[in-house]
Protein backbone atom coordinates (compact mmCIF):
# COMPACT_ATOMS: atom_id res chain seq x y z
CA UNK A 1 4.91 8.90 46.77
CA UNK A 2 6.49 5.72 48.26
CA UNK A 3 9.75 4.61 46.89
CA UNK A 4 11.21 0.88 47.89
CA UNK A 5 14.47 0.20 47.15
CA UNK A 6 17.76 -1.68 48.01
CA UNK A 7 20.91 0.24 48.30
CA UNK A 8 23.91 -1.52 47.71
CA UNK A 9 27.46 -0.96 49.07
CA UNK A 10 28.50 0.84 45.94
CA UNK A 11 25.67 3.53 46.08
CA UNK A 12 26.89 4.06 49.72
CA UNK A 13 30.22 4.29 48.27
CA UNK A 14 29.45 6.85 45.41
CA UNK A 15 27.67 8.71 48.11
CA UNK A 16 30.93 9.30 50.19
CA UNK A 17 32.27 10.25 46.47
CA UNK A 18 29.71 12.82 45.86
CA UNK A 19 29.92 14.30 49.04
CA UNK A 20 33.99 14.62 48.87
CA UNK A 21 33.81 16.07 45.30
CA UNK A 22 30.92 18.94 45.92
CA UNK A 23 31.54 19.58 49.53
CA UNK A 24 34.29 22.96 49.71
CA UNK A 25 36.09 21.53 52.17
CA UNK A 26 36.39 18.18 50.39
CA UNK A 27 37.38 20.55 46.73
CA UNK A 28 39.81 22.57 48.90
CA UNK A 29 41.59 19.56 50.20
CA UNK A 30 41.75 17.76 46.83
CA UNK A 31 43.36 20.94 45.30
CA UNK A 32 45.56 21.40 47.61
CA UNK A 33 46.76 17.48 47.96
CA UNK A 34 46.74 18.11 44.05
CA UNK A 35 49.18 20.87 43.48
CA UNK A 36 51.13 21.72 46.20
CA UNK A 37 53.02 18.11 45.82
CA UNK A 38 53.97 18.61 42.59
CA UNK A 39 54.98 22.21 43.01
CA UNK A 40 57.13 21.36 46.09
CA UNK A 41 58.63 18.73 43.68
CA UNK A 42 59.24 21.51 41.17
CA UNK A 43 60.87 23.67 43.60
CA UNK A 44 63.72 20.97 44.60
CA UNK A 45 64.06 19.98 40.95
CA UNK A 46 64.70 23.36 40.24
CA UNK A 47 66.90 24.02 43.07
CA UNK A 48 68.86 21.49 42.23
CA UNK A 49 69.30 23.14 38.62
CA UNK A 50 72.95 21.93 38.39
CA UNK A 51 71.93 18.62 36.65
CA UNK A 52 69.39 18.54 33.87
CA UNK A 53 68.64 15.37 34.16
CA UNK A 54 67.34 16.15 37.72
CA UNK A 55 65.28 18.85 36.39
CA UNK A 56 63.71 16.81 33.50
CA UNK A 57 63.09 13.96 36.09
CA UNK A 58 61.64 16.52 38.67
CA UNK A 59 59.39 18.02 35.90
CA UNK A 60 57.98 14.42 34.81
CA UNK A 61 57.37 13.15 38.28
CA UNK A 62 55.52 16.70 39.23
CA UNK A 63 53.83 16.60 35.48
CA UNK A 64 52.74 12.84 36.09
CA UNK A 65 51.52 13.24 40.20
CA UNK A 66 48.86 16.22 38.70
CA UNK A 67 47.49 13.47 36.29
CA UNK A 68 47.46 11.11 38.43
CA UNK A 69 46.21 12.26 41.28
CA UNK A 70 42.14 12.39 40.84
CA UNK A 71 42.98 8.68 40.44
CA UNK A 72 45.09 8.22 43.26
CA UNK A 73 42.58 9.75 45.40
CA UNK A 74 39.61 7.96 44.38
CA UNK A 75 40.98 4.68 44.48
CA UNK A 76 41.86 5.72 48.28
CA UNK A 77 38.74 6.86 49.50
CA UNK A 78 37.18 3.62 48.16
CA UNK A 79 39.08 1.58 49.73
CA UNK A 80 38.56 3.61 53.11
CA UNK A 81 35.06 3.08 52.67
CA UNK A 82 35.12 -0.15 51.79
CA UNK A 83 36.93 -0.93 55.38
CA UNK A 84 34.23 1.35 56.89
CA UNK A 85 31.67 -1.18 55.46
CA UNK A 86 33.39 -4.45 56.32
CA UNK A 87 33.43 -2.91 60.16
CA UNK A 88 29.95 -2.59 59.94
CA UNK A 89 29.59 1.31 60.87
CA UNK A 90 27.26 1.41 57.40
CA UNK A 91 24.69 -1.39 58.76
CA UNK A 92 22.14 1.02 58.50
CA UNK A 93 22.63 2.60 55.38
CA UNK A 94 22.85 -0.49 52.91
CA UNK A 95 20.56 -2.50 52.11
CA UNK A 96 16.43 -2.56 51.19
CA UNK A 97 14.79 0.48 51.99
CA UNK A 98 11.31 2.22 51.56
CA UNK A 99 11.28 6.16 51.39
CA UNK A 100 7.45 7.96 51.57
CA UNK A 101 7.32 11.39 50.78
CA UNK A 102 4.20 12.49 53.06
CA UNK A 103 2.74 15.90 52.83
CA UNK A 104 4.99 16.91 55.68
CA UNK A 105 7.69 15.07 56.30
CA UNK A 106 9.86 12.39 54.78
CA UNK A 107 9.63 9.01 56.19
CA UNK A 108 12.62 6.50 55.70
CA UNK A 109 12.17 3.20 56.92
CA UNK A 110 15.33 0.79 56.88
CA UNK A 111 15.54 -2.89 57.92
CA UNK A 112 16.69 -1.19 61.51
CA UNK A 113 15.17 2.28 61.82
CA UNK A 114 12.35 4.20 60.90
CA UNK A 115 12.64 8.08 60.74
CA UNK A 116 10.65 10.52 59.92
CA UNK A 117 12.65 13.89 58.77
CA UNK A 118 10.57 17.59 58.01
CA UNK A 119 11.08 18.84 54.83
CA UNK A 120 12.44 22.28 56.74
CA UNK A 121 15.28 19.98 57.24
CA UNK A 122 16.87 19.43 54.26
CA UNK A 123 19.50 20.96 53.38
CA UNK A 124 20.21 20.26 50.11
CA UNK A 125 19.27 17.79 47.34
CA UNK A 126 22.11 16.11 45.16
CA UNK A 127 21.82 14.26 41.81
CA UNK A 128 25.43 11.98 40.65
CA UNK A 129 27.11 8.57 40.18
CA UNK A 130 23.62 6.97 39.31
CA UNK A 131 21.91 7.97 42.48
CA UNK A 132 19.85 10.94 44.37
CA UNK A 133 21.28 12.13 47.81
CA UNK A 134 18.49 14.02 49.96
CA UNK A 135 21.20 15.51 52.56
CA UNK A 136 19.35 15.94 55.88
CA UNK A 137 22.87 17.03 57.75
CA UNK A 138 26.14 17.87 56.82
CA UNK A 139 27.15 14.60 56.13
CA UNK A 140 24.06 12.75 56.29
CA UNK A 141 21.96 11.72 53.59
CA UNK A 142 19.12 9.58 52.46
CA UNK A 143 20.66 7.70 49.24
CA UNK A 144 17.76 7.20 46.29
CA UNK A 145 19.27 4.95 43.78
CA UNK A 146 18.06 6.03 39.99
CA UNK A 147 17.15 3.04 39.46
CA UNK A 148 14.64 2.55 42.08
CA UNK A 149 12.40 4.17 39.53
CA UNK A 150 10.50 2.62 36.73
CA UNK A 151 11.40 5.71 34.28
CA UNK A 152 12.71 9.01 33.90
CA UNK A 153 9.28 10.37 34.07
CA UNK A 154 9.02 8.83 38.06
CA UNK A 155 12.20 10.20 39.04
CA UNK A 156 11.29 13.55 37.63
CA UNK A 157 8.32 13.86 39.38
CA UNK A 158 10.58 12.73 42.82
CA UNK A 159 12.86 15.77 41.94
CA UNK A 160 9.67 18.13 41.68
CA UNK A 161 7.98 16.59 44.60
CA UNK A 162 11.57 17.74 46.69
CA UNK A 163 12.01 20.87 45.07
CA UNK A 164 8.59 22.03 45.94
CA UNK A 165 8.77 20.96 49.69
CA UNK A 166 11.87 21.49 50.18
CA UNK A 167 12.70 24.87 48.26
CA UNK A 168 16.12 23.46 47.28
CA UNK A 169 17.45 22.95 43.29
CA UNK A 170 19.22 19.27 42.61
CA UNK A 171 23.02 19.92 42.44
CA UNK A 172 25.16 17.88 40.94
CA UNK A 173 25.09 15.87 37.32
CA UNK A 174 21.04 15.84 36.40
């Protein structure tokens, strides 16, 4: 199966996305950047019990930083992307692509690379924000946009075609 394809800066961006929202380090940190502000706001609003005003104010501010937040945070990491982009450091993973899955191997040919990665390498496949991610490292992985395929039916048979080589189950929003 040969795949070609264009992957455009927001694909590389929900990538980064993905990876921060199912990876635990990337859950852990979001929790804890989360909560712990607005209970360390609670604390001091509490302390400082003697005015109730302070209290109700300390309450709203911790109340409206939880809701907030998931915002907060994506809107960040976007934009820290987006700089990574503009520096170039993401040359090589936007832009038109063509992806072969051989009988051994995965071949990934980019406008400045061609690789060739064995299905014993994969370490995970990942389905979410309109795209495929076939992780071949930690933090590495080739991005399939949805819409590289003509239907459903083609992008199933992609899925089955990895899960059979590859052993792994999609993660993510299928």
């Amino acid at each position: 199966m040969t795949i070609e394809y264009n992957v455009s800066e927001e694909d590389y961006i929900n990538f980064n996305l993905f990876h921060q929202r199912n990876s635990k380090y990337g859950r852990r940190l979001s929790f804890l950047m989360r909560f712990v502000p607005a209970v360390a706001i609670l604390a001091v609003a509490f302390i400082s019990f003697s005015d109730v005003f302070f209290l109700a104010f300390g309450m709203f501010v911790a109340f409206m930083w939880v809701i907030m937040y998931p915002r907060y945070e994506k809107d960040g990491y976007t934009k820290a992307v987006r700089k990574f982009i503009r520096e170039g450091k993401a040359n090589d993973f936007i832009g038109s692509q063509k992806l072969s899955l051989k009988s051994d191997f995965i071949e990934e040919v980019t406008r400045s690379s061609t690789s060739q990665t064995r299905y014993e390498a994969v370490e995970r496949v990942g389905r979410g924000y309109g795209c495929f991610f076939v992780y071949i490292g930690a933090i590495k992985a080739i991005i399939v946009p949805v819409a590289a395929f003509s239907d459903e039916g083609q992008a199933g048979k992609f899925l089955d075609i990895l899960k059979e080589k590859t052993g792994h189950e999609p993660v993510g929003e299928l």
